[in-house]
C-alpha atoms as a PDB file:
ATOM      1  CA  UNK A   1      -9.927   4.812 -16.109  1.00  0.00           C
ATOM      2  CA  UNK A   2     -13.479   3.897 -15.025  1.00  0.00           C
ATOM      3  CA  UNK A   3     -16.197   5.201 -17.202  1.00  0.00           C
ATOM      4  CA  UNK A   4     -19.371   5.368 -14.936  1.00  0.00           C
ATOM      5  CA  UNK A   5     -22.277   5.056 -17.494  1.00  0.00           C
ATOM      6  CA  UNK A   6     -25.808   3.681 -17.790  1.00  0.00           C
ATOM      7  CA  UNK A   7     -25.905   3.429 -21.542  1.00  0.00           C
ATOM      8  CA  UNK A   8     -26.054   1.031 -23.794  1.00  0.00           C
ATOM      9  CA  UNK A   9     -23.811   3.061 -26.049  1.00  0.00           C
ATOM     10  CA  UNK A  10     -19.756   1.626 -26.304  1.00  0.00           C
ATOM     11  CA  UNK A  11     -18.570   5.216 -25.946  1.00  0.00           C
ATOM     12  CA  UNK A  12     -20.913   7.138 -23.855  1.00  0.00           C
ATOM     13  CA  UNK A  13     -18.074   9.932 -23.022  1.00  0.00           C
ATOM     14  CA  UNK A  14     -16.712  10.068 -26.989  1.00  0.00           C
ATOM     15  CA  UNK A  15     -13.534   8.468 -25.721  1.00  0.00           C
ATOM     16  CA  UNK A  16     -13.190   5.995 -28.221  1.00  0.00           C
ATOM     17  CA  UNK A  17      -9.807   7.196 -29.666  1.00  0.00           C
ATOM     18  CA  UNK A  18      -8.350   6.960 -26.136  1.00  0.00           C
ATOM     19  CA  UNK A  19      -5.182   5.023 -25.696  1.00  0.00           C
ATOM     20  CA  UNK A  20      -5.735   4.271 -21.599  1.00  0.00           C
ATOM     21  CA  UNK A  21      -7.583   1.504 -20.670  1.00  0.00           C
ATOM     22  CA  UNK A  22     -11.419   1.885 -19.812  1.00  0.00           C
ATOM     23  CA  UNK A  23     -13.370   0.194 -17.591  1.00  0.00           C
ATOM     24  CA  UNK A  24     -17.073   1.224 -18.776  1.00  0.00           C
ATOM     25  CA  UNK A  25     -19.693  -0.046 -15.761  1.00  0.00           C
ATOM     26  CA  UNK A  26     -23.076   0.972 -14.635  1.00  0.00           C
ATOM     27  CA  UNK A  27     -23.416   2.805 -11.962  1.00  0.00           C
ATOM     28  CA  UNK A  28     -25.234   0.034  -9.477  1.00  0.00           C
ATOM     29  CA  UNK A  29     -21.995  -2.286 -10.362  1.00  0.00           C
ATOM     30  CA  UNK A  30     -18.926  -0.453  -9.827  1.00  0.00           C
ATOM     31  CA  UNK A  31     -17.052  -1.754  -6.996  1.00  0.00           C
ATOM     32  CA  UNK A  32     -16.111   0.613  -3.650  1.00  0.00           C
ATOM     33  CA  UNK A  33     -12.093  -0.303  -4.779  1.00  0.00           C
ATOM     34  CA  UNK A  34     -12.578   0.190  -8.365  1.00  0.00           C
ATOM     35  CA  UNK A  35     -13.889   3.861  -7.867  1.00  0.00           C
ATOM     36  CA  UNK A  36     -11.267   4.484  -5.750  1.00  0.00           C
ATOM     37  CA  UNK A  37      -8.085   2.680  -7.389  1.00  0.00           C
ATOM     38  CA  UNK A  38      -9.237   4.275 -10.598  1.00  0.00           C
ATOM     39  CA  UNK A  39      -6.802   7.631 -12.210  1.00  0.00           C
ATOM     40  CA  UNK A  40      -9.832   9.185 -13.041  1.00  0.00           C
ATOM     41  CA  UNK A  41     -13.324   8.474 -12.889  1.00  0.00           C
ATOM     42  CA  UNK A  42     -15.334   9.742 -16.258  1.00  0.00           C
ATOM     43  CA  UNK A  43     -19.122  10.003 -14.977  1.00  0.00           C
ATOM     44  CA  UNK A  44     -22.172   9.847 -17.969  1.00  0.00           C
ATOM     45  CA  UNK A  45     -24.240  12.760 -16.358  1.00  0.00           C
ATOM     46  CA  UNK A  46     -27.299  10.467 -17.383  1.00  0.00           C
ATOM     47  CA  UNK A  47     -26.048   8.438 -14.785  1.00  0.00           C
ATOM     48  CA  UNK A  48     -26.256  11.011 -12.318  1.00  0.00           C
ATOM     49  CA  UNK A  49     -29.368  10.155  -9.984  1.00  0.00           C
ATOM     50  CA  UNK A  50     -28.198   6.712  -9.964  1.00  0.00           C
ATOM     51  CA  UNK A  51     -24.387   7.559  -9.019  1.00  0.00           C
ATOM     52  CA  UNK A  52     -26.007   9.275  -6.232  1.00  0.00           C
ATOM     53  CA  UNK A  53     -27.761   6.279  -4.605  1.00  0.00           C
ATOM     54  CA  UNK A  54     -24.339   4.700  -4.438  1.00  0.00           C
ATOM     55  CA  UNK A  55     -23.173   7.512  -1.615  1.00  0.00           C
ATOM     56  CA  UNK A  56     -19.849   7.300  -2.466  1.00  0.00           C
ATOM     57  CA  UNK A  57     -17.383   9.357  -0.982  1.00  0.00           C
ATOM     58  CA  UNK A  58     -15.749  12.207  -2.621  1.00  0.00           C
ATOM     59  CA  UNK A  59     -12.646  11.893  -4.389  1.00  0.00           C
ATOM     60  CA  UNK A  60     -10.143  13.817  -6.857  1.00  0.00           C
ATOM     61  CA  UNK A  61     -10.032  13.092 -10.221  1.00  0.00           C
ATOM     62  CA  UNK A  62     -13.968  12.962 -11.045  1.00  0.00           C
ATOM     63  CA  UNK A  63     -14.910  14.310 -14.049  1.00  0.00           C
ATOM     64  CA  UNK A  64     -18.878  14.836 -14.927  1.00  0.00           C
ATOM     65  CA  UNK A  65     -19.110  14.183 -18.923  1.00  0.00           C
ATOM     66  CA  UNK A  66     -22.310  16.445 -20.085  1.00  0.00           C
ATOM     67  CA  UNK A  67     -24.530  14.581 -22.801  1.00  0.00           C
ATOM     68  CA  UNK A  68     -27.430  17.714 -23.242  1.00  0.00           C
ATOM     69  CA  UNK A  69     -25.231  21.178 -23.151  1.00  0.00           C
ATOM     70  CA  UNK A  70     -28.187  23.123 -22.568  1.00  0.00           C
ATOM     71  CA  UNK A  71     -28.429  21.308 -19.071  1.00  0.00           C
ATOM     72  CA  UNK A  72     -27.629  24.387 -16.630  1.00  0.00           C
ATOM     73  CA  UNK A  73     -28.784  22.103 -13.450  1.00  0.00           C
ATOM     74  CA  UNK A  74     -25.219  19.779 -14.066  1.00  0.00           C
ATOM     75  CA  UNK A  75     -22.733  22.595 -12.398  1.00  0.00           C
ATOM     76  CA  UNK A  76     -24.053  22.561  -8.567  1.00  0.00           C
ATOM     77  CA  UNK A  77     -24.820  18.756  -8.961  1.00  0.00           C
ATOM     78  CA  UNK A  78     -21.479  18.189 -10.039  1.00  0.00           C
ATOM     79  CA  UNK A  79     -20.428  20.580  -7.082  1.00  0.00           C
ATOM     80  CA  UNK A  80     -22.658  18.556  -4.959  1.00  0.00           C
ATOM     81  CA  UNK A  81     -20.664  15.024  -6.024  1.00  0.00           C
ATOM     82  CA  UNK A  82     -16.850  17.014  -5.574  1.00  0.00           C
ATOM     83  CA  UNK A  83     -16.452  16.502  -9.457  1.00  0.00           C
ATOM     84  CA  UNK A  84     -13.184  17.934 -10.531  1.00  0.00           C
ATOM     85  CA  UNK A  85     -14.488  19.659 -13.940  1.00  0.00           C
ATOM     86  CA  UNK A  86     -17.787  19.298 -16.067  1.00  0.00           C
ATOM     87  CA  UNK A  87     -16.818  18.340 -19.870  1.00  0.00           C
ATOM     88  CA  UNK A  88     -19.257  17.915 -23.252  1.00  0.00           C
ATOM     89  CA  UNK A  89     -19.310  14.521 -24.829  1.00  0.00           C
ATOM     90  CA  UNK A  90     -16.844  15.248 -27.513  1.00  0.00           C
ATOM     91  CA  UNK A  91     -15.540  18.507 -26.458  1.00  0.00           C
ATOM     92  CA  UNK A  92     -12.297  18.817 -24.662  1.00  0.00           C
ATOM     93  CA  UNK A  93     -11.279  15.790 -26.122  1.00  0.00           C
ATOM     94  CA  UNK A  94      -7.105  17.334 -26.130  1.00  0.00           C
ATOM     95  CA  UNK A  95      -7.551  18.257 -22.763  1.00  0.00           C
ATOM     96  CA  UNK A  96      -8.949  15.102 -21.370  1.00  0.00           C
ATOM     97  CA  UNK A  97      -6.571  13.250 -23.047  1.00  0.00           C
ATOM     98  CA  UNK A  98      -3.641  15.175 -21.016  1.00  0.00           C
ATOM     99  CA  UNK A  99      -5.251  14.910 -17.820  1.00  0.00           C
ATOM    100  CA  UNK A 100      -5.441  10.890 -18.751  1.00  0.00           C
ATOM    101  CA  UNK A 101      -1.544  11.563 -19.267  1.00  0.00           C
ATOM    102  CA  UNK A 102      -1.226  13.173 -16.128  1.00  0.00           C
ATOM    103  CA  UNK A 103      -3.434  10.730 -14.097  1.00  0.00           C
ATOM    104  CA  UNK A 104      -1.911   7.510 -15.343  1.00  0.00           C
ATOM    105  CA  UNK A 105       2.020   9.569 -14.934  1.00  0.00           C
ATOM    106  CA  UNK A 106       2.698   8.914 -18.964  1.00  0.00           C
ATOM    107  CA  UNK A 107       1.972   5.150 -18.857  1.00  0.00           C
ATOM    108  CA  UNK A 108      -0.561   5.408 -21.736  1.00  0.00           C
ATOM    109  CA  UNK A 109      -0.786   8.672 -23.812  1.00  0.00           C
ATOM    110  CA  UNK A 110       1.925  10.369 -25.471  1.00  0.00           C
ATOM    111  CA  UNK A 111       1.489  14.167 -25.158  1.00  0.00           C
ATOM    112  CA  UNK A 112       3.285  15.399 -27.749  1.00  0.00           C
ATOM    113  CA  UNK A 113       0.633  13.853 -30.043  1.00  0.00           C
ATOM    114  CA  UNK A 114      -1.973  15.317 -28.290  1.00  0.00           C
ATOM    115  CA  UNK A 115      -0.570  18.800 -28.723  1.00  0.00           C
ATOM    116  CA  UNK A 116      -0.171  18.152 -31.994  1.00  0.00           C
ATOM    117  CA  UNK A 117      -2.455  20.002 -34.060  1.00  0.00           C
ATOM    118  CA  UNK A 118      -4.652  21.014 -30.941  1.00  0.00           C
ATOM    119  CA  UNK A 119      -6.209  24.595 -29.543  1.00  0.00           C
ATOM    120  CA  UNK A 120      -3.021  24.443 -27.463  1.00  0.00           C
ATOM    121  CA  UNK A 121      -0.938  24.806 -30.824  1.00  0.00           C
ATOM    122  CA  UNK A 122       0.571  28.408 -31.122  1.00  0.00           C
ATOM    123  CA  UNK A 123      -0.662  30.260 -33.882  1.00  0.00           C
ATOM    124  CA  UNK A 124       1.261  30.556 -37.185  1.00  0.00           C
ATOM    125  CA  UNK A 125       4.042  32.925 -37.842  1.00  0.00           C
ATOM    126  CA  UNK A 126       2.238  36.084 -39.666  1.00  0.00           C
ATOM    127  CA  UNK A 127       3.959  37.405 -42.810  1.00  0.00           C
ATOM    128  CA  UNK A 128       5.557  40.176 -42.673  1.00  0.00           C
END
């Protein structure tokens, strides 16, 4: 997975915990084949203006991570850039982690696990 961010930070997206392989880059030195080769490109939304310069072409399986949730501007730029979904840093962190699953056909996470214990988890029996 390629993890387009500017930061200085070692987990810009809150993916730390992730058992697929990241490639974490700047946005001026990502290659043309690594975006494209790539299950699924995370994108720092800090990085935006700069991911922009790059005129890259549109492609499934881009995924704008939101730093500042009060940032209303992010849905028609992400629109703009063909992102897939818009995501919090930290939130969705189940979900993400099964589209990783999905992306990379089961090579790295194990989705039982991540159902495990998750807002996908049914909710207990009641007592009757």
């Amino acid at each position: 997975m390629l993890v387009i961010s500017d930061s200085t930070d070692d987990d810009p997206v809150g993916l730390r915990t992730s058992p697929v392989p990241l490639l974490h880059l700047p946005s001026p030195l990502f290659s043309a084949e690594e975006y494209q080769r790539a299950p699924l490109v995370l994108l720092d939304d800090r990085s935006y203006t700069d991911f922009t310069l790059r005129h890259v072409p549109h492609r499934r399986g881009l995924i704008v991570v939101l730093a500042d949730p009060d940032d209303g501007t992010i849905y028609p730029r992400a629109a703009a850039i063909g992102a897939e979904t818009v995501i919090r840093t930290g939130d969705s962190i189940n979900w993400l982690h099964l589209r990783l699953h999905d992306a990379t056909n089961c090579r790295y996470a194990h989705w039982e696990a991540l159902l495990a214990g998750g807002p996908a988890d049914p909710p207990p029996p009641a007592d009757i």
